[in-house]
C-alpha atoms as a PDB file:
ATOM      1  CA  UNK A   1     -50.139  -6.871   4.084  1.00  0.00           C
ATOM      2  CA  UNK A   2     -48.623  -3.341   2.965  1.00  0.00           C
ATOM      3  CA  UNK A   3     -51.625  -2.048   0.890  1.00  0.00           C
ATOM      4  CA  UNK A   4     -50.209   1.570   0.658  1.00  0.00           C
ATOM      5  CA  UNK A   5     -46.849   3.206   0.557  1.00  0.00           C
ATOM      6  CA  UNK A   6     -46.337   7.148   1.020  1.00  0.00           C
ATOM      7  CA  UNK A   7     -42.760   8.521   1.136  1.00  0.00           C
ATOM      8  CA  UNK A   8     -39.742  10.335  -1.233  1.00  0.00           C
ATOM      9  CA  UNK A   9     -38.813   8.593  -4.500  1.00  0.00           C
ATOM     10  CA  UNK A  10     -34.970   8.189  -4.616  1.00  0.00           C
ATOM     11  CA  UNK A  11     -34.525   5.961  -7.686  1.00  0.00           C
ATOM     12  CA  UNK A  12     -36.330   5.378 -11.160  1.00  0.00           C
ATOM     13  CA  UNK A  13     -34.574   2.149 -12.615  1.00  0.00           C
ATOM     14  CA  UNK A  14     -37.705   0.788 -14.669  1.00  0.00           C
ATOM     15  CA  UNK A  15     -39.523  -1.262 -13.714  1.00  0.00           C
ATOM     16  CA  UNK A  16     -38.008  -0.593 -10.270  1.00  0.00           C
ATOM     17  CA  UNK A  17     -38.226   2.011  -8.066  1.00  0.00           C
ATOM     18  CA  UNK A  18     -36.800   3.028  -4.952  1.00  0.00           C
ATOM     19  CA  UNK A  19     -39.337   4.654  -1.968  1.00  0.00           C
ATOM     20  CA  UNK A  20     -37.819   6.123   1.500  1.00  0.00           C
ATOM     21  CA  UNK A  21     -40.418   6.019   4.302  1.00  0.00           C
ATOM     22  CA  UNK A  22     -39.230   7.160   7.434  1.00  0.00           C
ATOM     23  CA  UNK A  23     -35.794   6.387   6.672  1.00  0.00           C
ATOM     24  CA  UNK A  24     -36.566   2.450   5.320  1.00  0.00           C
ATOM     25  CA  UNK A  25     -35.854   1.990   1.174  1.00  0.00           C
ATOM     26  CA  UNK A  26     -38.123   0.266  -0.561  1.00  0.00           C
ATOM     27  CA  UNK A  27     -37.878  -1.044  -3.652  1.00  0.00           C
ATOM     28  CA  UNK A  28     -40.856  -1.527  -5.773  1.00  0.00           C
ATOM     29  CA  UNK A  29     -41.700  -3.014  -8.614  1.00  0.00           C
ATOM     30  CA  UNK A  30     -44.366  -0.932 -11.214  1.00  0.00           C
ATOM     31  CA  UNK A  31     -46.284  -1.410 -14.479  1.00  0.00           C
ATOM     32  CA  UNK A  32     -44.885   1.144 -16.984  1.00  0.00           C
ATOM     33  CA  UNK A  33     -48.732   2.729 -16.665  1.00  0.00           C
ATOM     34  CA  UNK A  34     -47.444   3.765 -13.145  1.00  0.00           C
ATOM     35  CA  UNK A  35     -44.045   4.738 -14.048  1.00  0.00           C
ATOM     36  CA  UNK A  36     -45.245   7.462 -16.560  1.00  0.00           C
ATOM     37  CA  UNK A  37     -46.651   9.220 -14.092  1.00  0.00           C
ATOM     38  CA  UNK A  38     -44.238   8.988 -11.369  1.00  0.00           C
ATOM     39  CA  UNK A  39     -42.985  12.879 -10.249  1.00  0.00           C
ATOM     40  CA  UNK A  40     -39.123  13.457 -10.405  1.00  0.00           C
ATOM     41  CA  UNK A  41     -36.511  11.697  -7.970  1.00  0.00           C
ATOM     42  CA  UNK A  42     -36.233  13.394  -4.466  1.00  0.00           C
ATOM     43  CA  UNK A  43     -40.643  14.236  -4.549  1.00  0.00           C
ATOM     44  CA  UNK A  44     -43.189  12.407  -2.520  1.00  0.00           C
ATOM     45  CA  UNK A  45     -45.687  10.465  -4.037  1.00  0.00           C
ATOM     46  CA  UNK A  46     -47.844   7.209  -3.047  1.00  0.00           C
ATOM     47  CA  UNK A  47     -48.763   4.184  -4.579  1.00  0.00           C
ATOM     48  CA  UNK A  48     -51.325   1.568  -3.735  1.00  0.00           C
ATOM     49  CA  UNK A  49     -49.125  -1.755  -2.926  1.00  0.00           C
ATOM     50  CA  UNK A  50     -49.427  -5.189  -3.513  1.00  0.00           C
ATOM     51  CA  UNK A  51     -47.152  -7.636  -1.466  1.00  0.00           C
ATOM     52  CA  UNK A  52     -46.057 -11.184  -2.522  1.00  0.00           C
ATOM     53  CA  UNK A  53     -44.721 -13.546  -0.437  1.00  0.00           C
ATOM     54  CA  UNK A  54     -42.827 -16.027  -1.923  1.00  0.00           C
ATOM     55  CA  UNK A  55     -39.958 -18.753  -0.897  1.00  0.00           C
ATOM     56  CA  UNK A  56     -36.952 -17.097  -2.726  1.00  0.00           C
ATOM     57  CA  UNK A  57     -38.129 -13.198  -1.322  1.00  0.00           C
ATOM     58  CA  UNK A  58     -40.954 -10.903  -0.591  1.00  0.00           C
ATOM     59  CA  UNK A  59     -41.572  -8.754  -3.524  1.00  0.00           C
ATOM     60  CA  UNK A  60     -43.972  -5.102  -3.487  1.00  0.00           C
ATOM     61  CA  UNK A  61     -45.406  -4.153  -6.495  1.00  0.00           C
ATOM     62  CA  UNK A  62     -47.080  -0.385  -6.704  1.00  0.00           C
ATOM     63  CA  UNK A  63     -49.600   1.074  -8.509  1.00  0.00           C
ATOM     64  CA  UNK A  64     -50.719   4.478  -9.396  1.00  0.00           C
ATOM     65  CA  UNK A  65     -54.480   3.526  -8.793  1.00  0.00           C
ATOM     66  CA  UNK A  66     -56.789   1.007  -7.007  1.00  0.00           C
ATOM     67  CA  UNK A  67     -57.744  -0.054 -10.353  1.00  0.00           C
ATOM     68  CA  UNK A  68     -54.841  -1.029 -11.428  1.00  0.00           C
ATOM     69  CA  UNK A  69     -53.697  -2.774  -8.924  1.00  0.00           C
ATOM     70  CA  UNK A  70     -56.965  -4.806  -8.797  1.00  0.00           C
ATOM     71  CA  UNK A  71     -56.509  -5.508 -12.389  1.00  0.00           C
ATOM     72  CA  UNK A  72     -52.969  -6.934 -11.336  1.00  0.00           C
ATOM     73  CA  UNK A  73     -54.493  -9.003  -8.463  1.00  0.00           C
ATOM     74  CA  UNK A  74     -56.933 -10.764 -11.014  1.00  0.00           C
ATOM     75  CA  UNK A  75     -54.440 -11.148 -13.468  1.00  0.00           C
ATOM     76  CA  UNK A  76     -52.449 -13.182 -11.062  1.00  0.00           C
ATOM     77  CA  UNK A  77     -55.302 -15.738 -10.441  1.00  0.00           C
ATOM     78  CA  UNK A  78     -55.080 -16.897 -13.744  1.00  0.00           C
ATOM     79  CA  UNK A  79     -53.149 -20.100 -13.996  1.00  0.00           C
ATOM     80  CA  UNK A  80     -49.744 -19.476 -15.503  1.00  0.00           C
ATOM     81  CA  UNK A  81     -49.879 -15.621 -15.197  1.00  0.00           C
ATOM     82  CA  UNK A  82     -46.995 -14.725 -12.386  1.00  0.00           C
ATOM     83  CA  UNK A  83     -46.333 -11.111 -11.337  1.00  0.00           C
ATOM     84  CA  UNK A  84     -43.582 -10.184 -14.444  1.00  0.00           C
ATOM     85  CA  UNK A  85     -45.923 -11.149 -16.721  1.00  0.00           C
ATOM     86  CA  UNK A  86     -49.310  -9.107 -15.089  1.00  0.00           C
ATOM     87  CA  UNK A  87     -46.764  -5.971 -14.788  1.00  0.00           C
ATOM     88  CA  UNK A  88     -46.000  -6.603 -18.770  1.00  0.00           C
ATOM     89  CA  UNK A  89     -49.550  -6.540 -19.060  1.00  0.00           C
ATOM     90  CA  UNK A  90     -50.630  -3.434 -17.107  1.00  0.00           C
ATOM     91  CA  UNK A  91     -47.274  -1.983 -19.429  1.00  0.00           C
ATOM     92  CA  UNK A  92     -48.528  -2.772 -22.888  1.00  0.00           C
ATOM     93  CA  UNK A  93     -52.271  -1.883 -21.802  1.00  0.00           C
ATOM     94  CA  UNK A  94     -54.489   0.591 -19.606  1.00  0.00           C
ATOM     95  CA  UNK A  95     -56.796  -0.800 -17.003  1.00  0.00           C
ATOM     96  CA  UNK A  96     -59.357   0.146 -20.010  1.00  0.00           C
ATOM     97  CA  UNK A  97     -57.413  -1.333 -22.818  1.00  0.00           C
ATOM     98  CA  UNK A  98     -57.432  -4.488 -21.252  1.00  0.00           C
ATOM     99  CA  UNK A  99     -61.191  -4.120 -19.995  1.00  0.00           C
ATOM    100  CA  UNK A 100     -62.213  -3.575 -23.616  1.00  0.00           C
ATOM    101  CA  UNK A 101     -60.209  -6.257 -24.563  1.00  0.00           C
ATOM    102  CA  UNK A 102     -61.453  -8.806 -21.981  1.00  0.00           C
ATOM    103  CA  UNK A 103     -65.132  -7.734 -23.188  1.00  0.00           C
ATOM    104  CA  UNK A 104     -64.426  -8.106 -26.754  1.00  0.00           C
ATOM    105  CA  UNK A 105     -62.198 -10.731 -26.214  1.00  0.00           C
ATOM    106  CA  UNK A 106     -59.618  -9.804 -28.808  1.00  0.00           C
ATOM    107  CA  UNK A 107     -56.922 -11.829 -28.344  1.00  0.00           C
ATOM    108  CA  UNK A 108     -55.098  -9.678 -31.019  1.00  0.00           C
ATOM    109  CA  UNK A 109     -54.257  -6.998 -28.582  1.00  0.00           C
ATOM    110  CA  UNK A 110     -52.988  -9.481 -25.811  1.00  0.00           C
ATOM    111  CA  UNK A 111     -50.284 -11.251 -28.172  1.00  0.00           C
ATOM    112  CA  UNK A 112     -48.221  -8.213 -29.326  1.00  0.00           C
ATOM    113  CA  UNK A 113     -47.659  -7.782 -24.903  1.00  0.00           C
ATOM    114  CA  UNK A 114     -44.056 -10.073 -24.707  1.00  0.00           C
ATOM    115  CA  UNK A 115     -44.524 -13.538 -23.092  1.00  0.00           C
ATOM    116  CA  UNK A 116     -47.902 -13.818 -23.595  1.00  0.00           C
ATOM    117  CA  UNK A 117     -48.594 -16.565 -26.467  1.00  0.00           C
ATOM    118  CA  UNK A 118     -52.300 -16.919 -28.457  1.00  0.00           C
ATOM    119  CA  UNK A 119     -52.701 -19.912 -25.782  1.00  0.00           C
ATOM    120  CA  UNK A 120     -52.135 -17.864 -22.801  1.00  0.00           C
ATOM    121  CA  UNK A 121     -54.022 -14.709 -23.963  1.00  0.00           C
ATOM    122  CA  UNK A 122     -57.266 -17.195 -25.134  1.00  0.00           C
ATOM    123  CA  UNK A 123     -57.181 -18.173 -21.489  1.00  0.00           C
ATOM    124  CA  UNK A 124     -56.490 -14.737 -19.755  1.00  0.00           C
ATOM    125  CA  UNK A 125     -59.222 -13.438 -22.087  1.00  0.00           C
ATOM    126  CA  UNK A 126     -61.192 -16.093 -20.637  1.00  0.00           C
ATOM    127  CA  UNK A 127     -60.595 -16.481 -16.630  1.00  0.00           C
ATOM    128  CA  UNK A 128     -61.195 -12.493 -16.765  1.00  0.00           C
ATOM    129  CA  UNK A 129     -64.118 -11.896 -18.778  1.00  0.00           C
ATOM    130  CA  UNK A 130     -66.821 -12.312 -15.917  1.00  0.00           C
ATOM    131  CA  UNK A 131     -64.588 -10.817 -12.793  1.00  0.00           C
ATOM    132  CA  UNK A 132     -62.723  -7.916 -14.350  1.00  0.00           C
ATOM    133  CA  UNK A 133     -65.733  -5.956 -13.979  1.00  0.00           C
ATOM    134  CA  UNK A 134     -66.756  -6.893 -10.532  1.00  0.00           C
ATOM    135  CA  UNK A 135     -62.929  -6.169 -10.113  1.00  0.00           C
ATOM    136  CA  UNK A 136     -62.782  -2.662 -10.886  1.00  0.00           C
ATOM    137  CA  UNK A 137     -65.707  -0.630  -8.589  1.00  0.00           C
ATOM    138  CA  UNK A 138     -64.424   2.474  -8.618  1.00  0.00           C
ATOM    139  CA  UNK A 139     -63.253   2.048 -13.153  1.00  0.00           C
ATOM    140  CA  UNK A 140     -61.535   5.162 -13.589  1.00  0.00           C
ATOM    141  CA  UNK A 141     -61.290   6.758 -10.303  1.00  0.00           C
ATOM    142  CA  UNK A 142     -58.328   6.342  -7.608  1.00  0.00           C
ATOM    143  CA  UNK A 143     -55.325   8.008  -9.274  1.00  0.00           C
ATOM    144  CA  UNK A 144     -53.416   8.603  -6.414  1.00  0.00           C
ATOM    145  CA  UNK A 145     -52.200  12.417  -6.151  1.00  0.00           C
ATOM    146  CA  UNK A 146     -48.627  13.368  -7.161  1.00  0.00           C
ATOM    147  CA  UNK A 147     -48.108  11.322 -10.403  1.00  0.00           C
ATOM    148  CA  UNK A 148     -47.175  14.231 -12.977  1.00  0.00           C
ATOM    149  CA  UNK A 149     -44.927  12.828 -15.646  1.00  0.00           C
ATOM    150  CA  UNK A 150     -41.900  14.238 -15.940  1.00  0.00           C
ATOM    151  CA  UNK A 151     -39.312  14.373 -18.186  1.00  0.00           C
ATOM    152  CA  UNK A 152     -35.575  12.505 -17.978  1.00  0.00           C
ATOM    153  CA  UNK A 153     -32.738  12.817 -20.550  1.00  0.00           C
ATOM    154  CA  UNK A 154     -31.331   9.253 -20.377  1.00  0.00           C
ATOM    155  CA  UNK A 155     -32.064   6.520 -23.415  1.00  0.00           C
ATOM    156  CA  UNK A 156     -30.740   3.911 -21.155  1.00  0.00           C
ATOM    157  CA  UNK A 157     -33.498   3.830 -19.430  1.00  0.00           C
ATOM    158  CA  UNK A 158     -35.698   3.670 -21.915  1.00  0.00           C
ATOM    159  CA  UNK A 159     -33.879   0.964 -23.389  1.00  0.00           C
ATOM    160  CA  UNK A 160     -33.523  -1.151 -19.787  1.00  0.00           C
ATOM    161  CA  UNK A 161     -37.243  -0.750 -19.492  1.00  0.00           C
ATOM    162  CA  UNK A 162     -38.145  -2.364 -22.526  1.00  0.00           C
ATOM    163  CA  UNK A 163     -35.771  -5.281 -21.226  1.00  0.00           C
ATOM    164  CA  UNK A 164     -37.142  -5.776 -18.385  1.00  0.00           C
ATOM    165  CA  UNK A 165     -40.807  -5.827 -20.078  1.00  0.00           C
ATOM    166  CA  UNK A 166     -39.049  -8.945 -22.032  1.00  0.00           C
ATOM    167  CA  UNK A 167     -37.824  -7.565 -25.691  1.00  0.00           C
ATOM    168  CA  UNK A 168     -34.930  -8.505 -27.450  1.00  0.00           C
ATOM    169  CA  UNK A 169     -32.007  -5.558 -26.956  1.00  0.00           C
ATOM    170  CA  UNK A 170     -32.158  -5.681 -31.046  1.00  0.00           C
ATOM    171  CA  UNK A 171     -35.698  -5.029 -30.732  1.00  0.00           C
ATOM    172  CA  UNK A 172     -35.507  -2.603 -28.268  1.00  0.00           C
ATOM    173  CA  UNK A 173     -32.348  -0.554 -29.835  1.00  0.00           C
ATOM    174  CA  UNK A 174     -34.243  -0.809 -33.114  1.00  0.00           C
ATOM    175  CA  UNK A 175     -37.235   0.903 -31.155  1.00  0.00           C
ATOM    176  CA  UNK A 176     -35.116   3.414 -29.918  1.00  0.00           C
ATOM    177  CA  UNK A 177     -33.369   4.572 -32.974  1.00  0.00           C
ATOM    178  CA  UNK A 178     -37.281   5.551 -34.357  1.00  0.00           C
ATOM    179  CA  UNK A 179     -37.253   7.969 -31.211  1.00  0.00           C
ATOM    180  CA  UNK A 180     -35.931  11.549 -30.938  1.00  0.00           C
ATOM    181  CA  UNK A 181     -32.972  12.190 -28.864  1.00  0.00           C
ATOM    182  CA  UNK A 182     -34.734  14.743 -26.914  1.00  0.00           C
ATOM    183  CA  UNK A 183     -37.452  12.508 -25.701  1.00  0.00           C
ATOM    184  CA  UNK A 184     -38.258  12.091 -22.396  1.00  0.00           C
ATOM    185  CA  UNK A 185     -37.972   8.548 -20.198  1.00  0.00           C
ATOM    186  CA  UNK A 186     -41.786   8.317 -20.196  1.00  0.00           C
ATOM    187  CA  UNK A 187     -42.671   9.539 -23.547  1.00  0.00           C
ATOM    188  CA  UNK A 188     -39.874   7.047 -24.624  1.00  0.00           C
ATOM    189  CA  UNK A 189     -41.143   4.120 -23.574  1.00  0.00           C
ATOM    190  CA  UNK A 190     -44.816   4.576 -24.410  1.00  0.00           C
ATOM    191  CA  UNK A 191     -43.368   5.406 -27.912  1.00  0.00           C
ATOM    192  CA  UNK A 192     -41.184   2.481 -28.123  1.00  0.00           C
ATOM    193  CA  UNK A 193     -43.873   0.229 -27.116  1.00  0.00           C
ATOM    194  CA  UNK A 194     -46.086   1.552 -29.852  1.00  0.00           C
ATOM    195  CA  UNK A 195     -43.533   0.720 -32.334  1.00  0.00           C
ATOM    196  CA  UNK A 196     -42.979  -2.692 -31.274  1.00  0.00           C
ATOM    197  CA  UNK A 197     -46.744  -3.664 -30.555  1.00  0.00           C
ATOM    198  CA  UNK A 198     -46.632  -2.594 -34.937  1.00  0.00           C
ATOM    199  CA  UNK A 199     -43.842  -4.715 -35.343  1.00  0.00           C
END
């Protein structure tokens, strides 16, 4: 198992990312939580990975903090929750947003997240409300160092991230017309999601 990755970021292609260590690429999949904070191309940084082994591929999935990436793990032990869907998750909502929402169980917050139905977020809600807790230890604490957001000028990839989190591209452009030019990758997204989770 590859718990922990530590090397230059080449590539920001949301959700995927590109990590050298020791000459080897590796290409990463991350929550949107984890790509706001992810330093500029050609910087070192580390994640806390998760690795899936499945029969079409192994697939790595990083996270800026333990939490988070024990949030994913739980998420995937609910029955019809796979990987895409727990990144969407940990993309539309904090480690505390969806804490809060697991102990309030307010399925509200869980269906504006794409893919994720009133069925599926009644039993998410559900399955999680007595191990999310007992999940997160260390709630809070973790970040791992070298995760300063930083700006990018380019709307595509704003617009290919909300793709890949599973909106329409007339949602998404519509999202992205409601956002100044200027606006960086990160600040993009998290504003584009805001607009849509209104929608």
């Amino acid at each position: 198992m590859i718990g922990r990755i530590t090397g230059i970021l080449l590539e920001k292609n949301p959700p995927q990312i590109v990590v050298d260590t020791h000459g080897v690429g590796y290409e990463i999949d991350v929550p949107m939580s984890t790509f706001y904070g992810l330093p500029a191309t050609g910087e070192s940084l580390s994640l806390f990975t998760h690795l899936a082994i499945r029969e079409d591929g192994h697939f790595l999935y990083g996270f800026a903090s333990a939490d988070e990436r024990a949030a994913f793990r739980q998420l995937l032990k609910v029955s019809g929750i796979g990987a895409r869907t727990a990144l969407s998750v940990l993309s539309g909502l904090s480690v505390g947003d969806l804490a809060q929402a697991v102990a309030l169980q307010e399925t509200g917050r869980l269906v504006k997240i794409p893919g994720i139905g009133k069925k599926t977020a009644e039993r998410l809600l559900l399955e999680l409300r007595d191990k999310l807790g007992r999940a997160l230890p260390g709630f809070g604490a973790s970040t791992v160092p070298g995760a300063a957001a930083q700006p990018a000028d380019s709307r595509s990839d704003i617009l290919n991230a909300l793709l890949a989190l599973g909106y329409s591209d007339k949602e998404a452009q519509s999202a992205l017309k409601a956002i100044p030019p200027e606006t960086g990758v990160s600040d993009g997204i998290r504003q584009a999601l805001k607009l849509l989770s209104k929608a």
